[in-house]
PDB file of N, CA and C in Angstrom:
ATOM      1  N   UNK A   1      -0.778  15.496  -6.690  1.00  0.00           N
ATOM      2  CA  UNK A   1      -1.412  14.450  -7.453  1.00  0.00           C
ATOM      3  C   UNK A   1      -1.790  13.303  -6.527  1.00  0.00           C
ATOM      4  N   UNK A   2      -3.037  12.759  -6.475  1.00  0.00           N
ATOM      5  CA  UNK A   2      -3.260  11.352  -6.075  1.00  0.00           C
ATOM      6  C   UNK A   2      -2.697  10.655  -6.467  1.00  0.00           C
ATOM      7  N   UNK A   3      -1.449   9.743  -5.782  1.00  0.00           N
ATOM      8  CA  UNK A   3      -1.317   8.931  -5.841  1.00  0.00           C
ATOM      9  C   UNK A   3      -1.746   7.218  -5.584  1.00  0.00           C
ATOM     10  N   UNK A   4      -3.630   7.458  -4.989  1.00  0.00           N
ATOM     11  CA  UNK A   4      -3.430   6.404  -4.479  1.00  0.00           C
ATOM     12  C   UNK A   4      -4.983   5.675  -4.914  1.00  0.00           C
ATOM     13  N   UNK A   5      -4.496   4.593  -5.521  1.00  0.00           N
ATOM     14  CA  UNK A   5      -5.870   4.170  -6.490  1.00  0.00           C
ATOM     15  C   UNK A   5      -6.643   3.385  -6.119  1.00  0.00           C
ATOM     16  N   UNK A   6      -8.132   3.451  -6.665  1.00  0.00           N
ATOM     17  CA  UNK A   6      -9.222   3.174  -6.851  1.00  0.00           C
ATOM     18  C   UNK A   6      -9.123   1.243  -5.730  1.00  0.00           C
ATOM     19  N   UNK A   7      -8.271   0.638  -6.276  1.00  0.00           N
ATOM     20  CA  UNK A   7      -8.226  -0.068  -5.959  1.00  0.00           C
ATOM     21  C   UNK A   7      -7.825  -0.424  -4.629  1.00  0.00           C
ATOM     22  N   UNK A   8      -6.880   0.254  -4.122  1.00  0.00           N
ATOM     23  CA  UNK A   8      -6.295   0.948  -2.763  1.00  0.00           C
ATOM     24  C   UNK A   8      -7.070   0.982  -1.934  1.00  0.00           C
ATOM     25  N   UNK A   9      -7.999   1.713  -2.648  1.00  0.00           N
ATOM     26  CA  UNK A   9      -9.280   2.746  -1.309  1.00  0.00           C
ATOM     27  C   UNK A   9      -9.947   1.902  -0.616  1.00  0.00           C
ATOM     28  N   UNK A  10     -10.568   0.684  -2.050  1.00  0.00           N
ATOM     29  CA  UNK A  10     -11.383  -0.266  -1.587  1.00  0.00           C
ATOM     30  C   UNK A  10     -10.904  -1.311  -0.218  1.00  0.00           C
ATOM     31  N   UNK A  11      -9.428  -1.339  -0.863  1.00  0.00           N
ATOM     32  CA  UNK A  11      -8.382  -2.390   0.541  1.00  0.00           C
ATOM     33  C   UNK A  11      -8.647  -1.616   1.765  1.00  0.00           C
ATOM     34  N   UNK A  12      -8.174  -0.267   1.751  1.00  0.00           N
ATOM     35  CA  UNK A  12      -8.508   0.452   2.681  1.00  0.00           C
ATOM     36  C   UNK A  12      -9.852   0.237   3.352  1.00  0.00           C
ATOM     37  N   UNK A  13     -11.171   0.560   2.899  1.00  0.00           N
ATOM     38  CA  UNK A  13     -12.164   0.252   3.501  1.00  0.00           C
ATOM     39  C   UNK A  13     -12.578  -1.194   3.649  1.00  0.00           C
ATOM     40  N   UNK A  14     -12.075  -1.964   3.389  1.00  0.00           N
ATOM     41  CA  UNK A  14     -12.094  -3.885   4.014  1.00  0.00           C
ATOM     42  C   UNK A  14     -11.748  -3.212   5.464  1.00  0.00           C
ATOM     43  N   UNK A  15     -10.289  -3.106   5.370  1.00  0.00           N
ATOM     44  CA  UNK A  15      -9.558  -3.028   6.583  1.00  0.00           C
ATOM     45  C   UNK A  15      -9.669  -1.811   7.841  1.00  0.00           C
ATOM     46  N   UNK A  16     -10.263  -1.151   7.329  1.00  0.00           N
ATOM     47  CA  UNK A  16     -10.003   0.348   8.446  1.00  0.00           C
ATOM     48  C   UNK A  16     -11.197   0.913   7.796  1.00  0.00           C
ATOM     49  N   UNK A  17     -12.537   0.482   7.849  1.00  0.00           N
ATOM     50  CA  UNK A  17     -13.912   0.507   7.302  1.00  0.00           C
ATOM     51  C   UNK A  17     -14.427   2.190   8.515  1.00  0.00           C
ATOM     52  N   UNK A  18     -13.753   2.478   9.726  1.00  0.00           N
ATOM     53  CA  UNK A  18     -14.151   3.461  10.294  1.00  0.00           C
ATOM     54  C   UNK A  18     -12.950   4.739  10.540  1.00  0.00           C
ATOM     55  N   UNK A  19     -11.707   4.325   9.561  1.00  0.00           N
ATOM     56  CA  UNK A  19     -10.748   5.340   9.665  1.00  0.00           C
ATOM     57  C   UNK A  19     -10.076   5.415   8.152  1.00  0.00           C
ATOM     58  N   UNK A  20     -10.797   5.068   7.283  1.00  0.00           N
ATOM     59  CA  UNK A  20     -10.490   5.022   5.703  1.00  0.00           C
ATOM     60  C   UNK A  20     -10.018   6.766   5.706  1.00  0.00           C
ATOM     61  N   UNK A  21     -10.277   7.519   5.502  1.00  0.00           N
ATOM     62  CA  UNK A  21     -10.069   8.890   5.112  1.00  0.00           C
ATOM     63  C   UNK A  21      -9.089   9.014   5.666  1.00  0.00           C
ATOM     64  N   UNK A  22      -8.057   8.653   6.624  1.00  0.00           N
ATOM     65  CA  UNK A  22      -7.147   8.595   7.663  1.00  0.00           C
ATOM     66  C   UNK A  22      -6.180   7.822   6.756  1.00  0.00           C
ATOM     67  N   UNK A  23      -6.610   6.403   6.995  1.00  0.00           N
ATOM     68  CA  UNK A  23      -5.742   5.727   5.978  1.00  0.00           C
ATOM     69  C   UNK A  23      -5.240   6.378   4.867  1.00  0.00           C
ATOM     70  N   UNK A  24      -6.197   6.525   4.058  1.00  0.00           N
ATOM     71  CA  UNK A  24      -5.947   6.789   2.578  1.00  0.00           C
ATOM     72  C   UNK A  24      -4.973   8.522   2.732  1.00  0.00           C
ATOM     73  N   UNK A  25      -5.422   9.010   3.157  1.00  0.00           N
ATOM     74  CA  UNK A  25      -4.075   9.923   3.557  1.00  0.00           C
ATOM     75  C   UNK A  25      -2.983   9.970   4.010  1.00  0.00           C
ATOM     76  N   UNK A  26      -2.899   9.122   4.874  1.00  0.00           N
ATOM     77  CA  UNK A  26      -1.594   8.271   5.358  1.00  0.00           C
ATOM     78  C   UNK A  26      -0.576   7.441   4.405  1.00  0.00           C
ATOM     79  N   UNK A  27      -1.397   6.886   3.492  1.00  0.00           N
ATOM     80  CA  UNK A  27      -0.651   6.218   1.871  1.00  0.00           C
ATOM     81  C   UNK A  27      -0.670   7.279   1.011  1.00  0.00           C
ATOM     82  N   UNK A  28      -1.602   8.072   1.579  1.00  0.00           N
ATOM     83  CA  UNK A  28      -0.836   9.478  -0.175  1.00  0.00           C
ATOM     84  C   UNK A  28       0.396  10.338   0.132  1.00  0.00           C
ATOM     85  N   UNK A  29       0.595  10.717   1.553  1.00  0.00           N
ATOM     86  CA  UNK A  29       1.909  11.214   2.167  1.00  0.00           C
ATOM     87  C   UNK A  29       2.937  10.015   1.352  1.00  0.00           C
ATOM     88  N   UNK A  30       2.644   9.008   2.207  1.00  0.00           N
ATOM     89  CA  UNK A  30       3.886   7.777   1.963  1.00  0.00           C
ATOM     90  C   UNK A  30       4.236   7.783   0.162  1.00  0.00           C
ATOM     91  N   UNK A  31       2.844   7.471  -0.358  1.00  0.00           N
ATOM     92  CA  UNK A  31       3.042   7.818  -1.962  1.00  0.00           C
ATOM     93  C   UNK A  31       4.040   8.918  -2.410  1.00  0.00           C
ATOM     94  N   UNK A  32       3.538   9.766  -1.813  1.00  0.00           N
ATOM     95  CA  UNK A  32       4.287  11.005  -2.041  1.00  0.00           C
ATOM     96  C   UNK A  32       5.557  11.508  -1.847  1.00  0.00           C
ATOM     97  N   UNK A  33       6.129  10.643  -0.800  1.00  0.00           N
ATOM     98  CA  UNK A  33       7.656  10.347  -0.163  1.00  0.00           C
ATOM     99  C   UNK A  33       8.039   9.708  -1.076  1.00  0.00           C
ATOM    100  N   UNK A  34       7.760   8.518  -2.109  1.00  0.00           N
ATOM    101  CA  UNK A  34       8.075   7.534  -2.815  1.00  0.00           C
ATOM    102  C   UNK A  34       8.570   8.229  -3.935  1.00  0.00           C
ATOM    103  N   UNK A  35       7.162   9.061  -4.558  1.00  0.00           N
ATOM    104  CA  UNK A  35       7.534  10.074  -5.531  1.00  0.00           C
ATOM    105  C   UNK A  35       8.645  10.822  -6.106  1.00  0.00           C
ATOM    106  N   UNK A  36       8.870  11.906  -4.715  1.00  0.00           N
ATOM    107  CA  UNK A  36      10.564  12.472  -4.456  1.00  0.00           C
ATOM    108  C   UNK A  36      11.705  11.741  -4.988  1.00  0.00           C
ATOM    109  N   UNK A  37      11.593  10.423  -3.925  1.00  0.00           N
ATOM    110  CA  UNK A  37      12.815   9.284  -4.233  1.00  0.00           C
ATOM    111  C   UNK A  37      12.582   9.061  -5.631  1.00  0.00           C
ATOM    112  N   UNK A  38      11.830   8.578  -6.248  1.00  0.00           N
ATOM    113  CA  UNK A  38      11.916   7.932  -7.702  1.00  0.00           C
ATOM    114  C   UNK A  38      12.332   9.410  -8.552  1.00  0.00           C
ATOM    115  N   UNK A  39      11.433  10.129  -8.439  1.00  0.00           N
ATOM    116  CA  UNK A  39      11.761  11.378  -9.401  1.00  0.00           C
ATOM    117  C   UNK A  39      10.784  11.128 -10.366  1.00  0.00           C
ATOM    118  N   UNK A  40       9.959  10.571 -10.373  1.00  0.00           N
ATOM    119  CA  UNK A  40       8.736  10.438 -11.396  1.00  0.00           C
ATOM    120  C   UNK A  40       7.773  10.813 -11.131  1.00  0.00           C
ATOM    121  N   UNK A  41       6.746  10.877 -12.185  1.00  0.00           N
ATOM    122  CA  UNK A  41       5.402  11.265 -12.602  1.00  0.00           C
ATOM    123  C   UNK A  41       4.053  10.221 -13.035  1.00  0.00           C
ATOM    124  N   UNK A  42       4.197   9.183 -11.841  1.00  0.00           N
ATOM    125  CA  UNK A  42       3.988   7.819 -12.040  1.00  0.00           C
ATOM    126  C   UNK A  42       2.770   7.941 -12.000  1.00  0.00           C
ATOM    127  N   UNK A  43       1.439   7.036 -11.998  1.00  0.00           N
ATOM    128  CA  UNK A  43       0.631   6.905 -11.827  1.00  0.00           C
ATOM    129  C   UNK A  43      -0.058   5.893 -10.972  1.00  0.00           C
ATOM    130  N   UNK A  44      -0.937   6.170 -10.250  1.00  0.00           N
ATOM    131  CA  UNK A  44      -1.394   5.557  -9.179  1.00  0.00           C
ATOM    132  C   UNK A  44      -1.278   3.783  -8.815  1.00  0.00           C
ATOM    133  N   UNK A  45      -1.690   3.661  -9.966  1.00  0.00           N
ATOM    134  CA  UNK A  45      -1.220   1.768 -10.286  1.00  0.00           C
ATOM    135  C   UNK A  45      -0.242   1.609  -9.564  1.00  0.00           C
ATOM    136  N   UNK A  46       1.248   2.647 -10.214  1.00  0.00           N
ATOM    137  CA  UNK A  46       2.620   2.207  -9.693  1.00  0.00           C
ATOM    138  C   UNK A  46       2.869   2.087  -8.497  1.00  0.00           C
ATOM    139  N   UNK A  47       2.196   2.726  -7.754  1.00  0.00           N
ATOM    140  CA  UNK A  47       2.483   2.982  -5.974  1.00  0.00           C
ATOM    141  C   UNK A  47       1.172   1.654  -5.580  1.00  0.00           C
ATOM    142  N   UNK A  48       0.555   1.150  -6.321  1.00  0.00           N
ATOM    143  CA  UNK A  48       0.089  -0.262  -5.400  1.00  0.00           C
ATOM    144  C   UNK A  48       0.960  -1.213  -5.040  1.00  0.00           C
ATOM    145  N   UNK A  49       1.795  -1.744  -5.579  1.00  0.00           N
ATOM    146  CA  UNK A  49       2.643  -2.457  -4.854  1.00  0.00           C
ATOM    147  C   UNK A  49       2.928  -2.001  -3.262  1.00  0.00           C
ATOM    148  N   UNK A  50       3.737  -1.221  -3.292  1.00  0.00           N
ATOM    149  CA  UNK A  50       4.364  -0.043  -2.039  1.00  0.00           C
ATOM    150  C   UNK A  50       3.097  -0.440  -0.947  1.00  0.00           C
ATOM    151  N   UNK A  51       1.580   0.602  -1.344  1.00  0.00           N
ATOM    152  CA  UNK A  51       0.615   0.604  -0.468  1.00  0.00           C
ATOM    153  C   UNK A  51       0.012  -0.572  -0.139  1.00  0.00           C
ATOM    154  N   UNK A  52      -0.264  -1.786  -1.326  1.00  0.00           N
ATOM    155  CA  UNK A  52      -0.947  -2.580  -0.750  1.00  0.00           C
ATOM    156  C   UNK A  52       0.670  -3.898   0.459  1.00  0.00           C
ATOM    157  N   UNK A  53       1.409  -3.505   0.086  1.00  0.00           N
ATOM    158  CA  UNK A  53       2.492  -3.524   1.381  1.00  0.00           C
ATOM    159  C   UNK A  53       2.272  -3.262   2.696  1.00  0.00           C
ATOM    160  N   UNK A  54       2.051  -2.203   2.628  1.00  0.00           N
ATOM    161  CA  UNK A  54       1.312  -1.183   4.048  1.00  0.00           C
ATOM    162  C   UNK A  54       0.464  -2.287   4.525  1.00  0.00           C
ATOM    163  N   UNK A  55      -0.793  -2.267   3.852  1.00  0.00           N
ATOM    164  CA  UNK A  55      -2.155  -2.641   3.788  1.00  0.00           C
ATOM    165  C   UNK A  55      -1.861  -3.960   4.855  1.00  0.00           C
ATOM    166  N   UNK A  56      -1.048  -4.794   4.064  1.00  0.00           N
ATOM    167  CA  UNK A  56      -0.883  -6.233   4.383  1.00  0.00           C
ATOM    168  C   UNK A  56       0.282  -6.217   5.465  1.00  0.00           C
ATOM    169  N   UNK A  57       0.852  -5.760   5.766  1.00  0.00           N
ATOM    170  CA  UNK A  57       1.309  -6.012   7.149  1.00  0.00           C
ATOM    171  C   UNK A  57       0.703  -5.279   8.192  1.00  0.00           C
ATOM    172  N   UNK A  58       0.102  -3.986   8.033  1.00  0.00           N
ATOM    173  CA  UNK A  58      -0.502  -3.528   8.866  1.00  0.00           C
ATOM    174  C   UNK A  58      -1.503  -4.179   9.583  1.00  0.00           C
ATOM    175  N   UNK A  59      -2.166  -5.240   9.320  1.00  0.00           N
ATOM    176  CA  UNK A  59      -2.913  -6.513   9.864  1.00  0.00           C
ATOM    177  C   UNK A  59      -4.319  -5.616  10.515  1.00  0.00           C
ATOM    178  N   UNK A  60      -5.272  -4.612   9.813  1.00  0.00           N
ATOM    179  CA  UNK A  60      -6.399  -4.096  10.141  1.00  0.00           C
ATOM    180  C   UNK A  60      -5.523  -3.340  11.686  1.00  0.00           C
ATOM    181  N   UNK A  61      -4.228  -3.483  11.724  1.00  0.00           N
ATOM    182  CA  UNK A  61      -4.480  -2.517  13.025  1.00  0.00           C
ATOM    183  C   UNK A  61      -3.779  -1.130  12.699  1.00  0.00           C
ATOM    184  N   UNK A  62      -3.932   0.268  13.460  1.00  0.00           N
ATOM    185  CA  UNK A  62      -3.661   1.651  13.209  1.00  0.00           C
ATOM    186  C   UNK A  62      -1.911   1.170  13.491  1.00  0.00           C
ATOM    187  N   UNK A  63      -1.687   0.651  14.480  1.00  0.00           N
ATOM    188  CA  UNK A  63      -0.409   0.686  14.802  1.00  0.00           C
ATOM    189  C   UNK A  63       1.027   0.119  13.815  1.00  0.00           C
ATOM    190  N   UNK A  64       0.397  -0.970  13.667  1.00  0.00           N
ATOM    191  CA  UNK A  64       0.793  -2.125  12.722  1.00  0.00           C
ATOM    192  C   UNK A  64       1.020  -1.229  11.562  1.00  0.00           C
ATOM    193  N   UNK A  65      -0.143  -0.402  10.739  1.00  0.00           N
ATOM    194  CA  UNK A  65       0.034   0.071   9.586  1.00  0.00           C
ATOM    195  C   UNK A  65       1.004   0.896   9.762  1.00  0.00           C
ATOM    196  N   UNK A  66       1.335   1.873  10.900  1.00  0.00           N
ATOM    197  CA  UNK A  66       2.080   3.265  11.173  1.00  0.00           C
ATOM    198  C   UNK A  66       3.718   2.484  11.319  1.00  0.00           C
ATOM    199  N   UNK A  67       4.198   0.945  11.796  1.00  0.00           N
ATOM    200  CA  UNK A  67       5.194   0.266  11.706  1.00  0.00           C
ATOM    201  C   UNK A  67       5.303   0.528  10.134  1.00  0.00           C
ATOM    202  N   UNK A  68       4.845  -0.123   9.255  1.00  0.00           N
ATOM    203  CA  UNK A  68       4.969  -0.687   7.933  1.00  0.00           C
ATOM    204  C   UNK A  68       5.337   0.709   7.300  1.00  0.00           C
ATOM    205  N   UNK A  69       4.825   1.506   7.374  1.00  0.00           N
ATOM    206  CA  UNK A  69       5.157   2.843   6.969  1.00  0.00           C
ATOM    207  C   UNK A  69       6.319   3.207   7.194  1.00  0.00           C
ATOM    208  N   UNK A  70       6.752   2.954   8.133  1.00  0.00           N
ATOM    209  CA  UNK A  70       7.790   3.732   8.792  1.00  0.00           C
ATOM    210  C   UNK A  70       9.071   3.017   8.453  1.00  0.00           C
ATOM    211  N   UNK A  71       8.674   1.634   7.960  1.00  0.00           N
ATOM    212  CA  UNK A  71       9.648   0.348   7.192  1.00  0.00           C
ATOM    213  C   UNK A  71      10.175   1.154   6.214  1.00  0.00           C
ATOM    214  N   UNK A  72       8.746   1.314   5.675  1.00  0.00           N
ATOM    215  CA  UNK A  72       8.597   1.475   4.234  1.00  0.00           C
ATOM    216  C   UNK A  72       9.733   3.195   3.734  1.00  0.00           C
ATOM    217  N   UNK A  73      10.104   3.774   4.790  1.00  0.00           N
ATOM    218  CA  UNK A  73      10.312   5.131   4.700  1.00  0.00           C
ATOM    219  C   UNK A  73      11.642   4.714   4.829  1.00  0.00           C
ATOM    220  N   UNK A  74      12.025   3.704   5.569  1.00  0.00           N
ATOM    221  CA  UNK A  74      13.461   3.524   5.994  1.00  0.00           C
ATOM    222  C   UNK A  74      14.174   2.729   4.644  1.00  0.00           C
ATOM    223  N   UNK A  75      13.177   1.951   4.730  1.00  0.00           N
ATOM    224  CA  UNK A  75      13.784   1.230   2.961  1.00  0.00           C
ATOM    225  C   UNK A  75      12.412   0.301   2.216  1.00  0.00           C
ATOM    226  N   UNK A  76      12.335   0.832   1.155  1.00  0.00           N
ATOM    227  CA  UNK A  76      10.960   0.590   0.344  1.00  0.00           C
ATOM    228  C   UNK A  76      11.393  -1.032   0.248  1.00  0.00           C
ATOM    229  N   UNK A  77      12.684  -1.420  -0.454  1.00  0.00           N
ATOM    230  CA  UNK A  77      12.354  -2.634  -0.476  1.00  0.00           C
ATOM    231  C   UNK A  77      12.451  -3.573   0.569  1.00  0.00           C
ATOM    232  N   UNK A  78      13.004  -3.294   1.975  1.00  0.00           N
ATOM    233  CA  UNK A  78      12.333  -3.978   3.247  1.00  0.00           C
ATOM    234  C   UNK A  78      10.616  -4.420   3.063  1.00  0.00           C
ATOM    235  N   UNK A  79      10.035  -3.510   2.635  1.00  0.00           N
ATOM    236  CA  UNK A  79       8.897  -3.302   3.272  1.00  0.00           C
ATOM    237  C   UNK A  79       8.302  -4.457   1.950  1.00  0.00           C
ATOM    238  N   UNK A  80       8.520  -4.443   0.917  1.00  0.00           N
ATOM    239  CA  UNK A  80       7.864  -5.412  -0.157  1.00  0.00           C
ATOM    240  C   UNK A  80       8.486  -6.700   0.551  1.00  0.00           C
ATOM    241  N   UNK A  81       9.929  -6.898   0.727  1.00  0.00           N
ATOM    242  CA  UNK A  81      10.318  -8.485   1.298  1.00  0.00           C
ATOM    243  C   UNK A  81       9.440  -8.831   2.374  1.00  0.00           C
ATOM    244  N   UNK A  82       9.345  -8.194   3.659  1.00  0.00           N
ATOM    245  CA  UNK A  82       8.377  -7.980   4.596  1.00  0.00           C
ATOM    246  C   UNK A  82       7.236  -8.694   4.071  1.00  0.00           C
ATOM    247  N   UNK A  83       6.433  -8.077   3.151  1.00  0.00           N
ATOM    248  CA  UNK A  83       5.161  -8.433   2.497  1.00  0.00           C
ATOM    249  C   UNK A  83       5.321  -9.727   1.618  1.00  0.00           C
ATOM    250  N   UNK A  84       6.373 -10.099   1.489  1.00  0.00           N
ATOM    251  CA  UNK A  84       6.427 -10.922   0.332  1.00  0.00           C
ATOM    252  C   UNK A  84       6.281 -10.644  -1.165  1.00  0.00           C
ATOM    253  N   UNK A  85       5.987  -9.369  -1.084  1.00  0.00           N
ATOM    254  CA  UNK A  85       6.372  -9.198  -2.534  1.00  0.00           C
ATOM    255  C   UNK A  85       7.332  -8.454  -3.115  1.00  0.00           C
ATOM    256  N   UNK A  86       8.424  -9.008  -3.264  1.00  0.00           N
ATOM    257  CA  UNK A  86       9.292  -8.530  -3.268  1.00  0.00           C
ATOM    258  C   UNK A  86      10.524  -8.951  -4.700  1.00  0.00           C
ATOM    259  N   UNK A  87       9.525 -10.699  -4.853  1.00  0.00           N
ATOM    260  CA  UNK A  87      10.098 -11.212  -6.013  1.00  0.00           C
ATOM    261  C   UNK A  87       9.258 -11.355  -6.756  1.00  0.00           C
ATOM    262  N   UNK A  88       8.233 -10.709  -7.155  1.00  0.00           N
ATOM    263  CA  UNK A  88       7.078 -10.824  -7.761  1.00  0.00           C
ATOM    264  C   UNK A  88       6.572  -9.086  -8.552  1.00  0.00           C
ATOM    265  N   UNK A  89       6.350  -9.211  -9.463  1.00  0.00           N
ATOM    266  CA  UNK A  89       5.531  -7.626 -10.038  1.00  0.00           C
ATOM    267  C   UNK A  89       4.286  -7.797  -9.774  1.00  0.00           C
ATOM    268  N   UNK A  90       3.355  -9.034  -9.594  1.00  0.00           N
ATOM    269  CA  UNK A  90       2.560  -9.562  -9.689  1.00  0.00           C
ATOM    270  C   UNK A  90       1.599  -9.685  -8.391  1.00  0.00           C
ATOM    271  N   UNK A  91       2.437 -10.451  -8.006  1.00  0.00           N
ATOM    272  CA  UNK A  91       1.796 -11.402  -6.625  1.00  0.00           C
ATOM    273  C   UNK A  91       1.132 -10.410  -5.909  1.00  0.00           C
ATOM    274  N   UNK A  92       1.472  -8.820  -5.487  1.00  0.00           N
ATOM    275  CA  UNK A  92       0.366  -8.254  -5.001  1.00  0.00           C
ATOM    276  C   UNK A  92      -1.234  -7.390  -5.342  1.00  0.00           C
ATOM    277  N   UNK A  93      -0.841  -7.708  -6.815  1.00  0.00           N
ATOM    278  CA  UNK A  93      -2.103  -7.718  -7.229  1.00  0.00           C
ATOM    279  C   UNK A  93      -3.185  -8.829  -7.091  1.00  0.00           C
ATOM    280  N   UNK A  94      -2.423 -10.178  -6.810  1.00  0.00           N
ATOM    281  CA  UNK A  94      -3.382 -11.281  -6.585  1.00  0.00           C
ATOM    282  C   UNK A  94      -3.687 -11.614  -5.698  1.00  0.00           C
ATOM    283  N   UNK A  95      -3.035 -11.096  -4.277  1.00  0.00           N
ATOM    284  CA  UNK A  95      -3.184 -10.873  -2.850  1.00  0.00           C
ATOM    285  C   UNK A  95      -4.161  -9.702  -2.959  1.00  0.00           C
ATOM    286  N   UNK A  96      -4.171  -8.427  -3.575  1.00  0.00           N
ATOM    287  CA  UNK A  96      -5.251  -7.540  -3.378  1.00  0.00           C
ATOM    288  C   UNK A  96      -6.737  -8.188  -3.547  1.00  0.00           C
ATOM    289  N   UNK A  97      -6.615  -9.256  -5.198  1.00  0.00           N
ATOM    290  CA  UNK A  97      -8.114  -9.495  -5.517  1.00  0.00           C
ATOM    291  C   UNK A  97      -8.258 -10.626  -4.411  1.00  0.00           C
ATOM    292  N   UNK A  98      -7.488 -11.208  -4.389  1.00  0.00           N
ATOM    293  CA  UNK A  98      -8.056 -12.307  -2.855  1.00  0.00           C
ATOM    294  C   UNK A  98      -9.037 -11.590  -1.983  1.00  0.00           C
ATOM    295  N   UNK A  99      -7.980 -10.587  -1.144  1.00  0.00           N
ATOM    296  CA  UNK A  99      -8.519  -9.944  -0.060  1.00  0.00           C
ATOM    297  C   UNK A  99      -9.998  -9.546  -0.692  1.00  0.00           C
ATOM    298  N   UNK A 100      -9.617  -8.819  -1.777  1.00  0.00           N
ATOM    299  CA  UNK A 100     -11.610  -8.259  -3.076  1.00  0.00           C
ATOM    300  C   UNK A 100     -12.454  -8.965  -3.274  1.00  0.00           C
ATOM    301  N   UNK A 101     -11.957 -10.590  -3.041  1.00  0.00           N
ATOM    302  CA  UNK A 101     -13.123 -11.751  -3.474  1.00  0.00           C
ATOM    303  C   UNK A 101     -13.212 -11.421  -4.992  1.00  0.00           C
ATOM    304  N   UNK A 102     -12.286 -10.843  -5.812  1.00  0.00           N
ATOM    305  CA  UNK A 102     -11.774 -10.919  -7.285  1.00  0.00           C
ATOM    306  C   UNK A 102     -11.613 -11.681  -7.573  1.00  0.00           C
ATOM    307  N   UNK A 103     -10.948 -12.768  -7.387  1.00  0.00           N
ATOM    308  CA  UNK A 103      -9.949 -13.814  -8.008  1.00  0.00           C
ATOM    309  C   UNK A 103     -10.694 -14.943  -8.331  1.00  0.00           C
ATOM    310  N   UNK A 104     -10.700 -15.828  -8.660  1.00  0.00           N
ATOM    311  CA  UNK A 104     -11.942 -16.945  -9.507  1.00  0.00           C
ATOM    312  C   UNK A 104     -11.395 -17.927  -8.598  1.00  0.00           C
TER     313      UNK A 104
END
């Protein structure tokens, strides 16, 4: 199952505009690791938090993102404190539309 949404992709191509297909496979593995651990049948929404995590510390670089991942594998909620979202359900959806030029 895709785990990794619509909204995702777009972050993805801001940031890694010549290795998106790379990326976005790289967060559906990680999605997919997440999966296992939870034991659910979640839907793509749910794993934005997690990815747009990635996204935002990875700072547009390959390396940076492959750190955050590798946070993220060691302990999911490192990787949201990391990001700052960590006390929030929210806040990285409003960091995504920022980055989207969404937000009013």
């Amino acid at each position: 199952m895709n785990l990794v949404s619509e909204k995702t992709k777009e972050l993805v191509e801001k940031f890694y505009p010549t290795d998106s297909e790379t990326v976005v496979l790289q967060l559906q593995d990680y999605c997919d690791y997440l999966s296992e651990i939870f034991g659910d049948k979640a839907l793509p929404e749910n794993y934005e938090r997690f990815c747009f995590a990635v996204l935002k510390l990875g700072e547009s670089s390959k390396e940076k993102l492959n750190k955050a991942v590798e946070l993220g594998k060691i302990d999911y909620r490192d990787l949201l404190v990391s990001a700052g979202f960590a006390n929030s359900l929210t806040i990285h959806n409003e960091w995504a539309d920022k980055i989207l030029d969404l937000s009013e």
